[in-house]
Protein backbone atom coordinates (compact mmCIF):
# COMPACT_ATOMS: atom_id res chain seq x y z
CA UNK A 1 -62.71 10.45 -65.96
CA UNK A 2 -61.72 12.18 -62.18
CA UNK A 3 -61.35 8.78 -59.63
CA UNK A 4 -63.77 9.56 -56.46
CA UNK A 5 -62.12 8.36 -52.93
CA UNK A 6 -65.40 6.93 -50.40
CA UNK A 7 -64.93 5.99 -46.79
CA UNK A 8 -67.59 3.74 -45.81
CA UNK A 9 -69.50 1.61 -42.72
CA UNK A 10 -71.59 -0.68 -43.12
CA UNK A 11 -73.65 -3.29 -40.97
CA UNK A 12 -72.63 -6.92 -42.82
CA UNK A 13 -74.89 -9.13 -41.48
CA UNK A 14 -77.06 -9.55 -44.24
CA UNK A 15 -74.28 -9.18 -46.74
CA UNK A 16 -72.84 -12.42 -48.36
CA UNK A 17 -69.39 -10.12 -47.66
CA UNK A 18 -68.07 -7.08 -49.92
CA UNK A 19 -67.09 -8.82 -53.16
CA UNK A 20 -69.80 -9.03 -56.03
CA UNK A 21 -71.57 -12.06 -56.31
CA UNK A 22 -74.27 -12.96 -58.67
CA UNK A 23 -77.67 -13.15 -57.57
CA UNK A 24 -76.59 -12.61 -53.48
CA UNK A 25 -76.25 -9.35 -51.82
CA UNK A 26 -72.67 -7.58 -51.34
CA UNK A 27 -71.41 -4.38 -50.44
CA UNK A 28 -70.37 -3.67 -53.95
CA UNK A 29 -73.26 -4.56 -55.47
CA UNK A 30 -75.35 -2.23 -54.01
CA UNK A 31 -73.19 0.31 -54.25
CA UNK A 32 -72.04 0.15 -57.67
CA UNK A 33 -76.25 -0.11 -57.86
CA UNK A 34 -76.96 3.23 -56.43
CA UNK A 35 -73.47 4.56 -58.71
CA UNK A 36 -75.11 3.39 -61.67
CA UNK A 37 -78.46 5.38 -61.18
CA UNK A 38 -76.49 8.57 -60.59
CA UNK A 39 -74.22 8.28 -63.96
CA UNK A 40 -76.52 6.24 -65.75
CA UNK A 41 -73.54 3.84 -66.49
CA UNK A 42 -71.99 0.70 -64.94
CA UNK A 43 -69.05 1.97 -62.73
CA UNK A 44 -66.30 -0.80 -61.22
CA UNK A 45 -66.09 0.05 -56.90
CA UNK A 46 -62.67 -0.76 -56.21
CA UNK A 47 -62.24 -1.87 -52.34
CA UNK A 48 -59.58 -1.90 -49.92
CA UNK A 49 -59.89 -5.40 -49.30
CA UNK A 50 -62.75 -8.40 -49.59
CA UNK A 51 -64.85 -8.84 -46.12
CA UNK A 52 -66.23 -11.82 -45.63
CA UNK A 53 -70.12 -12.20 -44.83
CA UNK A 54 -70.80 -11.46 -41.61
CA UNK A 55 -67.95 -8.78 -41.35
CA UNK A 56 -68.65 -5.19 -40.77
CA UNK A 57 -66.72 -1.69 -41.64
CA UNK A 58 -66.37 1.63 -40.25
CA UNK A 59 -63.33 2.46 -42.75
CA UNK A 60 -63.75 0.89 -45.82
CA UNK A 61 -62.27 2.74 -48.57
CA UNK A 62 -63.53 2.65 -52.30
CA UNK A 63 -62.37 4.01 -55.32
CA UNK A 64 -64.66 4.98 -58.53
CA UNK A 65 -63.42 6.47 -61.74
CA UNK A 66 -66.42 8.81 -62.71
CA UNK A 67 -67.61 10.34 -65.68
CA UNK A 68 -66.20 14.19 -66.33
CA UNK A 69 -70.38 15.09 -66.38
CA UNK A 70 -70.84 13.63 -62.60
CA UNK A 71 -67.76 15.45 -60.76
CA UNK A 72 -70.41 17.94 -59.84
CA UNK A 73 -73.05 15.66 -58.00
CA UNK A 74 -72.80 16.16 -54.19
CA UNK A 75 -71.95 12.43 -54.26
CA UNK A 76 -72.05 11.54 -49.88
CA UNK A 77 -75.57 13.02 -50.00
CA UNK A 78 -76.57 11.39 -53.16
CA UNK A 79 -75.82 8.00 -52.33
CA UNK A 80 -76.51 7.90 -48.89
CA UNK A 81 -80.40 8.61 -50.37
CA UNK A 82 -79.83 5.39 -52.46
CA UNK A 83 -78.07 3.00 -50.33
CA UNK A 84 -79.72 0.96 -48.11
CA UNK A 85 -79.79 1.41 -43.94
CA UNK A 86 -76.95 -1.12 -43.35
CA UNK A 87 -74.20 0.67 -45.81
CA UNK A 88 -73.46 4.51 -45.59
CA UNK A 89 -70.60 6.84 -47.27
CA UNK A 90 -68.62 8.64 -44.25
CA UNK A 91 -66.81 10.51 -46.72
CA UNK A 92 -65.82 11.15 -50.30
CA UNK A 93 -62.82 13.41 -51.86
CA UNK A 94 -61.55 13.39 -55.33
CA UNK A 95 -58.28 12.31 -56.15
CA UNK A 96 -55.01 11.65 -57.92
CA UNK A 97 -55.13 8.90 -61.10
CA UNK A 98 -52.41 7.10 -59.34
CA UNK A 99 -54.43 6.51 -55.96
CA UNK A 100 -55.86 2.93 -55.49
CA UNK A 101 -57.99 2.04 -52.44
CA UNK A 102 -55.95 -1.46 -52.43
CA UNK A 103 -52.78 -1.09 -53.54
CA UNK A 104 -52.13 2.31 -52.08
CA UNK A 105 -52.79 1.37 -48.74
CA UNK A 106 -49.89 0.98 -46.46
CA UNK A 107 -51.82 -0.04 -42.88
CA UNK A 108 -54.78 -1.70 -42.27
CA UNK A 109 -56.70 -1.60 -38.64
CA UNK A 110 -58.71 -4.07 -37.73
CA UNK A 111 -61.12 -4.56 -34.46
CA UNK A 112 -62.21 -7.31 -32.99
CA UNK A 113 -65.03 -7.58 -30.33
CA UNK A 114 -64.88 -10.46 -27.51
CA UNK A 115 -68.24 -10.71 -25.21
CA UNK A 116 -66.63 -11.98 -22.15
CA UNK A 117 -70.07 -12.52 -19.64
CA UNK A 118 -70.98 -16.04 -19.62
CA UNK A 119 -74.49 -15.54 -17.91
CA UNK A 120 -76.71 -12.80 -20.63
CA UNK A 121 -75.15 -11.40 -24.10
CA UNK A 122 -77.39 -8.03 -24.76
CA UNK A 123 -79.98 -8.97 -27.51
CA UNK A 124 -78.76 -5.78 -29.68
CA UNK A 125 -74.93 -6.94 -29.46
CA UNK A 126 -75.31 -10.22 -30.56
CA UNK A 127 -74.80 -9.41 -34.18
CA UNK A 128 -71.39 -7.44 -33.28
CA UNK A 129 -69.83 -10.01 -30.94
CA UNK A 130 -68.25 -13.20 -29.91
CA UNK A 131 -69.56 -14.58 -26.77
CA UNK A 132 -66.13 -16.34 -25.56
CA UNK A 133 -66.57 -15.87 -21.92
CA UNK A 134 -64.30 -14.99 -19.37
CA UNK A 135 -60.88 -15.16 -20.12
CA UNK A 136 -57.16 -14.87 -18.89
CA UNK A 137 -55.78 -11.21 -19.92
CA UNK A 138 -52.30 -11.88 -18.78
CA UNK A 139 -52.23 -14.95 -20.94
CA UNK A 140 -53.95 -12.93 -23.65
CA UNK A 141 -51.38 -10.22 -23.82
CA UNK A 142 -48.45 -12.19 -24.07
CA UNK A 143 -49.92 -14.23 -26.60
CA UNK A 144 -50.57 -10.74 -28.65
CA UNK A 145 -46.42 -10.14 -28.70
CA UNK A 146 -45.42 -13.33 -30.16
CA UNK A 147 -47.50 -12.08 -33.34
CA UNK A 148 -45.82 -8.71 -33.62
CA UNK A 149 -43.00 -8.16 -36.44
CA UNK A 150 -42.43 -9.54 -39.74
CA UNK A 151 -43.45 -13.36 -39.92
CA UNK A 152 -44.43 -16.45 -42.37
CA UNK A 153 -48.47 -16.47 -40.98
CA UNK A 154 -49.33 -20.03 -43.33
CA UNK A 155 -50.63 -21.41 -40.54
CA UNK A 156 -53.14 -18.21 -40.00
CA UNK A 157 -54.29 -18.68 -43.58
CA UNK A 158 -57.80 -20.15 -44.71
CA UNK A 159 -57.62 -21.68 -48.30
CA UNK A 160 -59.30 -19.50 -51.23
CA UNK A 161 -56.89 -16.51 -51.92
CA UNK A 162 -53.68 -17.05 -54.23
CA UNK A 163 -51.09 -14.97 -52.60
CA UNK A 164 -47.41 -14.55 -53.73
CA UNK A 165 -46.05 -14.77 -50.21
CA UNK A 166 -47.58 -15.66 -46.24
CA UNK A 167 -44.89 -12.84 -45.07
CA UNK A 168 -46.88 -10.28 -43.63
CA UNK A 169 -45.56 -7.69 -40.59
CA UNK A 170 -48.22 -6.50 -37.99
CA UNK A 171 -47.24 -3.11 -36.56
CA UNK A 172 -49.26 -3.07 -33.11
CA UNK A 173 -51.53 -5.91 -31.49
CA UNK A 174 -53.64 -4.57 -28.17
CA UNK A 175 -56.84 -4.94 -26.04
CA UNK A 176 -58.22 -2.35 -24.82
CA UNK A 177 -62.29 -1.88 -23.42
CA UNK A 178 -65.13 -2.56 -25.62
CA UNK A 179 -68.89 -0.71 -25.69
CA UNK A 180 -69.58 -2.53 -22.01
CA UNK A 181 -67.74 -3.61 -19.04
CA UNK A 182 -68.86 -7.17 -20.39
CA UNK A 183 -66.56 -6.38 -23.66
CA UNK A 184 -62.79 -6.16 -24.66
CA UNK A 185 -61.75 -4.91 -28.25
CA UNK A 186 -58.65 -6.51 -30.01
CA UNK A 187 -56.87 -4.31 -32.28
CA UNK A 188 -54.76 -5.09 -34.20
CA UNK A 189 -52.98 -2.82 -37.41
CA UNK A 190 -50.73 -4.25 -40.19
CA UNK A 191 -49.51 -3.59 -43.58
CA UNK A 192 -51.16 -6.09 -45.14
CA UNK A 193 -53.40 -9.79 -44.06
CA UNK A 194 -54.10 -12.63 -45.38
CA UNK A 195 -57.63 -14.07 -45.61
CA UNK A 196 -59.13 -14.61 -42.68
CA UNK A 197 -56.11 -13.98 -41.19
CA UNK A 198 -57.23 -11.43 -38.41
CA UNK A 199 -60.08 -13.84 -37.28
CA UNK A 200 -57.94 -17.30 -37.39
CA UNK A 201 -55.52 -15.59 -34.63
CA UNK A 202 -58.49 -14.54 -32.73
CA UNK A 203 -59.04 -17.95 -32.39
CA UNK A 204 -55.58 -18.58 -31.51
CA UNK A 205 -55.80 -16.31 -28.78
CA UNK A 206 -58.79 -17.21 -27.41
CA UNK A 207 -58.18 -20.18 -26.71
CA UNK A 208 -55.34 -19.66 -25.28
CA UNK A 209 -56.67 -17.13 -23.03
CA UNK A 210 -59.41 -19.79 -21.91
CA UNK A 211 -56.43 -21.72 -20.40
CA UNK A 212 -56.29 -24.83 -23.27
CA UNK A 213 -52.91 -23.51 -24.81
CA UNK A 214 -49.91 -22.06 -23.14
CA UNK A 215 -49.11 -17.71 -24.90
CA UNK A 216 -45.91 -19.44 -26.88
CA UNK A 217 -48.23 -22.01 -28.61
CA UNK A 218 -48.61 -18.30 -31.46
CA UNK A 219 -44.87 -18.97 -31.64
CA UNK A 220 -45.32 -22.88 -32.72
CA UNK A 221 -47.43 -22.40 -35.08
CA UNK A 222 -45.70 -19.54 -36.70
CA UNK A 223 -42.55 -21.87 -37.00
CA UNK A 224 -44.16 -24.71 -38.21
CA UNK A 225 -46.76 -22.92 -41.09
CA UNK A 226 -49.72 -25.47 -41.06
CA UNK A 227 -53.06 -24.16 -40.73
CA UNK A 228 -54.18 -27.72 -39.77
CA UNK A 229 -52.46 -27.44 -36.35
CA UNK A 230 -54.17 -23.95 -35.51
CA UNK A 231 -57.62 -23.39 -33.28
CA UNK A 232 -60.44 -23.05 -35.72
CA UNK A 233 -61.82 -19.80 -37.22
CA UNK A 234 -63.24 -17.07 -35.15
CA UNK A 235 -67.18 -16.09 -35.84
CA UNK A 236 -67.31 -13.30 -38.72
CA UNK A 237 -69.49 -11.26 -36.84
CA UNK A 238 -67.13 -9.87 -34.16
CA UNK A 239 -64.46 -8.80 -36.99
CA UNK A 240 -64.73 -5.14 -37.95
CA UNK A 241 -62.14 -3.45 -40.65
CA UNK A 242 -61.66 -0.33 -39.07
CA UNK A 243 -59.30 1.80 -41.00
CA UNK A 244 -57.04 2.00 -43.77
CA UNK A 245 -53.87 4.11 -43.75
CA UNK A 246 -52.52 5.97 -46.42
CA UNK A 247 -49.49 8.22 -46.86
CA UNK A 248 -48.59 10.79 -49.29
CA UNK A 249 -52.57 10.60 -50.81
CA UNK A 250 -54.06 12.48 -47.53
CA UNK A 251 -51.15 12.85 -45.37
CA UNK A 252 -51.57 14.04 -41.72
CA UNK A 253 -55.47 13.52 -42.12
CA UNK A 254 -57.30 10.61 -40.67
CA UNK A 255 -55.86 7.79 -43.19
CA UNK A 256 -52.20 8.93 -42.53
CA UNK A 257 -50.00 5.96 -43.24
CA UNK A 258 -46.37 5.71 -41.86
CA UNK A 259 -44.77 2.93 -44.15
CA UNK A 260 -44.51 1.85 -48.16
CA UNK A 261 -47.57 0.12 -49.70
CA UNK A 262 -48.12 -4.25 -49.37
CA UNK A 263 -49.52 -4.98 -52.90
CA UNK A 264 -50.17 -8.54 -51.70
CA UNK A 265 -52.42 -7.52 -48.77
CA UNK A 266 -55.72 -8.94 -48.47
CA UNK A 267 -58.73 -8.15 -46.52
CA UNK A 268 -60.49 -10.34 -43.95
């Protein structure tokens, strides 16, 4: 068997989220589909992390342990002829036995995308978007800081994932412009989430930055670790994982990592 890296995008509106799920449409359903007529075998995808529905990708990385016989297929061309329009393969590479798209990551970056017009959203953004209206950037950013560093995020945790720990350390949180002048982006990179993490301090913040909470209200609830005390869940559809970081596997290349791998990290 020779283990096949894949970067992929995909569109996840019509996808009831990444994770296989009998009788609905996923990400790894169709693409373990479109594996399957290639090697004429059932082949596991392994993903960096479970999106939800609703959540999109431009860097989600896959791993596939393939038959000796398929190593030759051109394998980007060959199942980009197979998938369907919303999912596409960016790029493949073999690699080592010991590489896992999961457990090998050391960063994750995700995007969020806040429409902040109150008047018109643009029909072809809808899907791709949050229409929050305008908010309060100063309040915003200093909001951002009180999540950087190592912290206990319980209270930034939906139910539905068993995890060993809440401890997770974000590494950067920043706006910067979005596609329009009627967008921002948040982005924000970490070694590892929880679920729905990324989306549940969206929330946070936005309702901050809409004047309802003061910035150090991120700080309360990170002391006192109950989800029932935080703003409610942001929409799925602004939420894009944007890339995963590796280290030693592809060093220096896009999915350069800087620090050691979070086995307990979970995707939004």
């Amino acid at each position: 068997m020779r283990r096949l890296k894949l970067t992929l995008a995909y569109d996840g509106t019509d996808f009831c989220g990444w994770q296989f799920q009998p009788k609905l449409r996923t990400v790894q359903g169709e693409l373990e589909k479109a594996v399957a007529v290639i090697t004429g075998v059932p082949v596991r995808a392994h993903g960096s992390g479970r999106t939800d529905s609703g959540v999109h990708a431009r860097g989600q990385v896959v791993h596939l342990d393939l038959p000796e016989t398929r190593i030759s297929v051109p394998w980007q061309k060959a199942l980009n002829s197979l998938l369907p329009d919303d999912v596409t393969v960016l790029d493949v590479a073999y690699v080592d036995d010991d590489f896992h798209s999961r457990f090998s990551a050391v960063e994750k970056c995700y995007t969020y995308s806040l429409w902040i017009e109150n008047s018109f959203l643009l029909p072809w953004r809808r899907q791709y978007v949050w229409k929050c209206g305008p908010l309060d950037f100063d309040a915003l950013d200093q909001a951002m800081e009180y999540f950087l560093g190592v912290h206990d995020f319980a209270a930034f945790q939906n139910a539905g994932t068993e995890v060993s720990s809440t401890v997770r350390n974000i590494l950067d949180f920043k706006r910067r412009p979005g596609e329009s002048e009627h967008e921002i982006i948040l982005e924000v990179v970490g070694t590892g989430f929880l679920k729905q993490m990324v989306r549940n301090m969206v929330g946070c913040l936005v309702k901050i930055a809409r004047g309802k909470e003061d910035p150090s209200f991120v700080r309360s609830l990170l002391e006192m670790k109950d989800r029932t005390l935080a703003p409610a869940t942001a929409p799925a559809r602004g939420l894009c994982l944007d890339h995963v970081y590796y280290g030693e596997v592809d060093r220096g290349g896009p999915d350069s990592g800087r620090n050691k791998p979070d086995k307990n990290g979970h995707g939004q």
